[in-house]
Protein backbone atom coordinates (compact mmCIF):
# COMPACT_ATOMS: atom_id res chain seq x y z
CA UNK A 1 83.64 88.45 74.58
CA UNK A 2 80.19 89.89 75.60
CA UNK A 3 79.26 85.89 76.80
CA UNK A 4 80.32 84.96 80.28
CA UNK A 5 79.63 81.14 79.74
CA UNK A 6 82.44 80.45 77.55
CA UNK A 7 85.12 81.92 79.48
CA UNK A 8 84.58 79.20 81.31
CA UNK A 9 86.78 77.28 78.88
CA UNK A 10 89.60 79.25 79.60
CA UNK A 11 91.43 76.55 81.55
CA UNK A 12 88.92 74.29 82.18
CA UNK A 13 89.88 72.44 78.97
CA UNK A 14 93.85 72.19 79.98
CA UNK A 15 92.66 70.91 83.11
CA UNK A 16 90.19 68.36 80.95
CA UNK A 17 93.14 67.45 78.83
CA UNK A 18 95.49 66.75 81.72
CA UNK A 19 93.01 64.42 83.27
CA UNK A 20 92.52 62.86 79.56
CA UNK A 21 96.29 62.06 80.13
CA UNK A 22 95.81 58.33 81.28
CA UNK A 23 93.65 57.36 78.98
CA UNK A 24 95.94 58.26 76.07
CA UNK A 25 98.94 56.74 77.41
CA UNK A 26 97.06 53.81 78.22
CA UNK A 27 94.57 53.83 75.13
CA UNK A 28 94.35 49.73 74.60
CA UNK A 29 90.60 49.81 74.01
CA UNK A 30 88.19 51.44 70.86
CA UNK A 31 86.71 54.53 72.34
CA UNK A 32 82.72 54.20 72.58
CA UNK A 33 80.53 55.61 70.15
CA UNK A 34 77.00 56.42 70.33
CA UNK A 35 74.34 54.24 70.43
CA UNK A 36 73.09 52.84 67.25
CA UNK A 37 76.74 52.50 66.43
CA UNK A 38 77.31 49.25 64.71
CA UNK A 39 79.31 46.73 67.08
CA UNK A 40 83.13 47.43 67.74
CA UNK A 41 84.74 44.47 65.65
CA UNK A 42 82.95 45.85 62.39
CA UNK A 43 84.71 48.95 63.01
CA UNK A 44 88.00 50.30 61.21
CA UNK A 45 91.15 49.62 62.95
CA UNK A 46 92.25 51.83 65.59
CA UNK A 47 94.45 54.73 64.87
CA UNK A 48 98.55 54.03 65.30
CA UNK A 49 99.97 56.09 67.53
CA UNK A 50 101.89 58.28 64.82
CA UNK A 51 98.44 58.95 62.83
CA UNK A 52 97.02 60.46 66.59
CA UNK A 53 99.84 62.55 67.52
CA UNK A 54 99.83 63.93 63.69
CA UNK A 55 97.68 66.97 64.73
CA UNK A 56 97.32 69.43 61.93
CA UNK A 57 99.02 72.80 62.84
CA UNK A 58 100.12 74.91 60.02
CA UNK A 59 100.52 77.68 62.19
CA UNK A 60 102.76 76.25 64.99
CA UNK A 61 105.70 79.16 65.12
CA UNK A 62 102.78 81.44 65.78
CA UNK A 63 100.69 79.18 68.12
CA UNK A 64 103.76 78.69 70.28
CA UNK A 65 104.68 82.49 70.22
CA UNK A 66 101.24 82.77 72.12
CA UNK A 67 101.27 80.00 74.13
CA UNK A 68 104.38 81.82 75.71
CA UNK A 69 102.40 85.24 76.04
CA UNK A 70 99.50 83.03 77.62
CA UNK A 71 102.26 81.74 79.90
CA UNK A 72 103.40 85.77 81.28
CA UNK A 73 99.70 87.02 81.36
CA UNK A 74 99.05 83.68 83.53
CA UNK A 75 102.02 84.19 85.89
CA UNK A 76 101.94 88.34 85.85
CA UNK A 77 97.68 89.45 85.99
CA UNK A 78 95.95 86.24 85.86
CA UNK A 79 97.54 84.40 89.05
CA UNK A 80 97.97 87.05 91.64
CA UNK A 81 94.17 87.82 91.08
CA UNK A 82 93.43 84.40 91.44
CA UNK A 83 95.27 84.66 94.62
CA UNK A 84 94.05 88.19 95.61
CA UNK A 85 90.05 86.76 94.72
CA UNK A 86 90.82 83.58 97.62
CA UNK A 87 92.08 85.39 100.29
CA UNK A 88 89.43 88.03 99.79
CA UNK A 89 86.32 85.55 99.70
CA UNK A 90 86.13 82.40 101.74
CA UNK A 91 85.49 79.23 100.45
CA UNK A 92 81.89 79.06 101.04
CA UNK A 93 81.10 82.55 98.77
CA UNK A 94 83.39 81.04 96.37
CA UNK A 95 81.77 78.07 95.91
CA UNK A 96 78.12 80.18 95.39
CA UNK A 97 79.31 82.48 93.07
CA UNK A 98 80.68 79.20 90.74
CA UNK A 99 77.34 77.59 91.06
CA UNK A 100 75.44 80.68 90.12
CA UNK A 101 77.71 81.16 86.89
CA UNK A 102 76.97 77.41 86.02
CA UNK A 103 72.94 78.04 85.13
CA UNK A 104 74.48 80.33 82.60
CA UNK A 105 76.46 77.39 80.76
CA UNK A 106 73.68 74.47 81.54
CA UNK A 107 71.71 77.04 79.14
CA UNK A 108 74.22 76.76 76.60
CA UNK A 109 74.12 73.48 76.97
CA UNK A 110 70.31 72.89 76.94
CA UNK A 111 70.60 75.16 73.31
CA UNK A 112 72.73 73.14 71.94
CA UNK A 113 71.54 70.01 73.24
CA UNK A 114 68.30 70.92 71.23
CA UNK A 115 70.91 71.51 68.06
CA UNK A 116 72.20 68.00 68.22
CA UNK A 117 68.44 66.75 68.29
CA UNK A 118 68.80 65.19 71.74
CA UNK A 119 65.67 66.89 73.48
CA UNK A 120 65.64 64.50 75.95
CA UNK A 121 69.14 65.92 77.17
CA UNK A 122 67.95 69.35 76.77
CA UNK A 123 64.89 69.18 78.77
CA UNK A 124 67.11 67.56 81.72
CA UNK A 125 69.14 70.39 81.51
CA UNK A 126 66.17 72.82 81.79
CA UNK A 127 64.90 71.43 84.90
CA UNK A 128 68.63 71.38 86.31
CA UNK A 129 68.25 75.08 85.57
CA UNK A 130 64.65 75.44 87.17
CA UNK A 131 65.32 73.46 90.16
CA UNK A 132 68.39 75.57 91.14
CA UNK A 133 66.52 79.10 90.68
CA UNK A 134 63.85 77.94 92.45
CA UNK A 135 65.09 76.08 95.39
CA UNK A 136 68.66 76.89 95.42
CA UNK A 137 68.38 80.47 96.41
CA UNK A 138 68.16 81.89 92.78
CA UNK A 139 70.95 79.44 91.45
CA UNK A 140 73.73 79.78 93.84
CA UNK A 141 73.27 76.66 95.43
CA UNK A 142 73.33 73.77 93.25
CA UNK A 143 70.57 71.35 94.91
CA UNK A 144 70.13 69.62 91.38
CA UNK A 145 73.77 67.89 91.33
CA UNK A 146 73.10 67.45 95.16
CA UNK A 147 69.38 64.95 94.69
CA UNK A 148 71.52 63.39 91.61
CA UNK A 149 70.43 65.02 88.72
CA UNK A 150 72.57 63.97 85.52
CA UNK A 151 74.99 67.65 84.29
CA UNK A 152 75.95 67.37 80.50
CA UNK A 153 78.53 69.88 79.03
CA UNK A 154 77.99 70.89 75.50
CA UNK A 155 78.79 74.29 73.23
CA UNK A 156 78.70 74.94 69.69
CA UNK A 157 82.23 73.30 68.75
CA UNK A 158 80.65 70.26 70.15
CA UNK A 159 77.42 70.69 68.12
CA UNK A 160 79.39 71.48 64.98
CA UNK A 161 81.71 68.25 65.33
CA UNK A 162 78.46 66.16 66.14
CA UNK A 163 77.12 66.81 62.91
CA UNK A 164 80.61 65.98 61.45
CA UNK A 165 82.18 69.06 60.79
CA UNK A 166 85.91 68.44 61.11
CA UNK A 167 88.04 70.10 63.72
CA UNK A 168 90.40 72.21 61.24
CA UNK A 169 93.86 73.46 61.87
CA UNK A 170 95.14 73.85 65.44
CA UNK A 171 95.05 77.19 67.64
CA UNK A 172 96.07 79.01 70.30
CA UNK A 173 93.98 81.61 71.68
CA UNK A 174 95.31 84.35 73.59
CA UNK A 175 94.68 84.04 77.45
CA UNK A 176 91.58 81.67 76.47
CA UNK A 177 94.59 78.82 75.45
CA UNK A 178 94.18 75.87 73.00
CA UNK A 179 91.56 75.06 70.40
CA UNK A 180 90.92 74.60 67.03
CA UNK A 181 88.98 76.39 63.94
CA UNK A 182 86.14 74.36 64.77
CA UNK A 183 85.68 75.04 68.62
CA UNK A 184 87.04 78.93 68.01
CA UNK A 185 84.05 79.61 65.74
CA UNK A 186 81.60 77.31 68.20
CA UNK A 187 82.90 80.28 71.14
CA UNK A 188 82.16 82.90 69.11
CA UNK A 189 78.62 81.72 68.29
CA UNK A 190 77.80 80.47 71.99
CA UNK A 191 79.15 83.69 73.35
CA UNK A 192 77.26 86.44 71.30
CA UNK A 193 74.20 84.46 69.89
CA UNK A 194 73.25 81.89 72.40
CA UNK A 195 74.67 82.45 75.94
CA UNK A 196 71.44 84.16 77.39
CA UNK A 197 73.81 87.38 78.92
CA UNK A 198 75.32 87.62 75.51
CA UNK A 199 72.62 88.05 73.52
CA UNK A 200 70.68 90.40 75.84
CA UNK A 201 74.36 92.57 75.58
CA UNK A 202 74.08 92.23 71.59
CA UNK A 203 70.20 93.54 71.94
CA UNK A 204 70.85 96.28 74.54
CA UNK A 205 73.98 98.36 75.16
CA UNK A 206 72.34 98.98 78.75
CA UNK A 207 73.04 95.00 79.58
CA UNK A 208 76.55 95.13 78.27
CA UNK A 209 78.59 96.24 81.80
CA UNK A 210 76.63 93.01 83.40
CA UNK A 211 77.94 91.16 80.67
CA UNK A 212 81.46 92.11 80.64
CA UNK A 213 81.55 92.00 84.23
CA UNK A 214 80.66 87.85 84.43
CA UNK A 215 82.68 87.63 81.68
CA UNK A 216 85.52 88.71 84.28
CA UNK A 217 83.96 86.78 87.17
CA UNK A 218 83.56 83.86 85.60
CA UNK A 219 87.59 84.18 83.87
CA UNK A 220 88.62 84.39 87.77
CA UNK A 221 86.41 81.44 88.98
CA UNK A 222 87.15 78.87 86.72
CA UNK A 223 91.30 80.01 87.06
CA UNK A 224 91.07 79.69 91.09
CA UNK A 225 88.71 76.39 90.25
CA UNK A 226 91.77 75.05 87.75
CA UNK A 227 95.28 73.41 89.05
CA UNK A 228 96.85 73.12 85.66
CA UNK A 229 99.98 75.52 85.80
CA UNK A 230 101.92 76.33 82.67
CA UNK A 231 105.29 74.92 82.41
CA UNK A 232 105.45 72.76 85.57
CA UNK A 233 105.01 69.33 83.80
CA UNK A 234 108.51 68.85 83.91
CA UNK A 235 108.50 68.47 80.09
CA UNK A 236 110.58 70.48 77.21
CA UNK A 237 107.68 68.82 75.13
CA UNK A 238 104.53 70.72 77.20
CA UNK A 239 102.97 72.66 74.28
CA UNK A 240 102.93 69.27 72.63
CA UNK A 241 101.48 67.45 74.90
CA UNK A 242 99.16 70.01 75.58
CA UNK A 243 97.84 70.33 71.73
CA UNK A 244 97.58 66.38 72.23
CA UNK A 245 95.75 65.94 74.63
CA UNK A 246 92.86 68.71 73.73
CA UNK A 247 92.79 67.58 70.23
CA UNK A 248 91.83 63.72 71.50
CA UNK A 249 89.32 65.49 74.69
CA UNK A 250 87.28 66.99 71.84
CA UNK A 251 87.37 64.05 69.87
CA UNK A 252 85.55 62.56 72.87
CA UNK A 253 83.41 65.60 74.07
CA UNK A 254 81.95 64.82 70.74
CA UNK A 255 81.68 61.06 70.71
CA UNK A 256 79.51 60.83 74.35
């Protein structure tokens, strides 16, 4: 994957759906919708609990197969370089390098922002972008969250489920972990036709080593930036909860 930006995903969303925990165990409320929405008593009837663990996965002998090699590349390459890139690098070059790799993904998000119709959003994001290259030392300090400035998080799955395209079957990527017909396609087209790096890789073989090489960076940072560990929930059930809890993350990624 020529586009650094989306490797970003590669835990982050595990870590996303473990913090998305408590609010599906304790899900007494409607979830908001946008504005414009009509009010919440003229809206269907909430889901029962058996309708919102029924997750569609036709493919779930192969999905767990890789969920288990995601497991041994985690514990056997991806861990001890997490480990090997922290006691290299202190904390301080650490934290640069993640804030530099961020412009990349608030210019995903600006594109896409612009695809949902929300230039208001977009332009936000845009001068989040300008105000770190310009006064945060080429974008590796990020003053713009520091003064206050509002960070959205969008890609292409998001984009495609805003305009109601429906998530589709279940998957598991390998080493990139869970998502879904819908959000796999959305990675594909933020990676090679939108993520600024990507593209320039697509036009120019020359760019292509840069590319590949955040690509790698950016795998490592957002591993040594994510505490979710495979198979230390405690639970026989972890792939389930797992494809539970990303399914209903997405389902509000889209909704905000």
């Amino acid at each position: 994957m020529s586009g650094g930006s989306r490797a970003r995903g590669l835990f982050g969303r595990l870590a996303g759906c473990l913090a998305a925990l408590a609010l599906v165990a304790a899900c007494s409320t409607p979830v908001p919708f946008r504005e414009g929405d009509p009010p919440l008593p003229d809206r269907p009837p909430e889901r029962t609990v058996a309708e919102m663990v029924d997750i569609y996965d036709p493919i779930e002998g192969i999905n767990r197969q890789v969920y288990a090699f995601n497991y041994e590349f985690d514990r056997i390459v991806f861990l001890p370089v997490v480990r090997t890139y922290k006691f290299i690098l202190p904390q301080v070059l650490r934290d640069r390098i993640n804030d530099f790799l961020a412009n990349f993904d608030d210019v995903v998000t600006a594109a896409n922002l612009l695809l949902q119709a929300r230039p208001g959003r977009a332009a936000q994001t845009l001068f989040r972008v300008g105000v770190n290259l310009g006064l945060g030392f080429f974008g590796t300090v990020d003053i713009a969250s520091a003064v206050g400035m509002v960070r959205y998080s969008e890609d292409f799955g998001q984009t495609l489920g805003y305009w109601g395209t429906t998530d589709g079957p279940y998957l598991v990527v390998p080493i990139l972990g869970p998502s879904n017909a819908r959000d796999a396609t959305g990675t594909v087209v933020d990676s090679f036709a939108i993520d600024p790096l990507g593209v320039l890789s697509n036009l120019n073989s020359d760019v292509s080593p840069y590319a590949w090489t955040r690509t790698g960076v950016n795998a490592v940072d957002t591993r040594a930036n994510t505490p979710f560990r495979y198979h230390e929930t405690g639970s026989p059930f972890e792939y389930d909860y797992v494809r539970l809890l990303y399914t209903r993350k997405r389902e509000l990624d889209i909704i905000r």
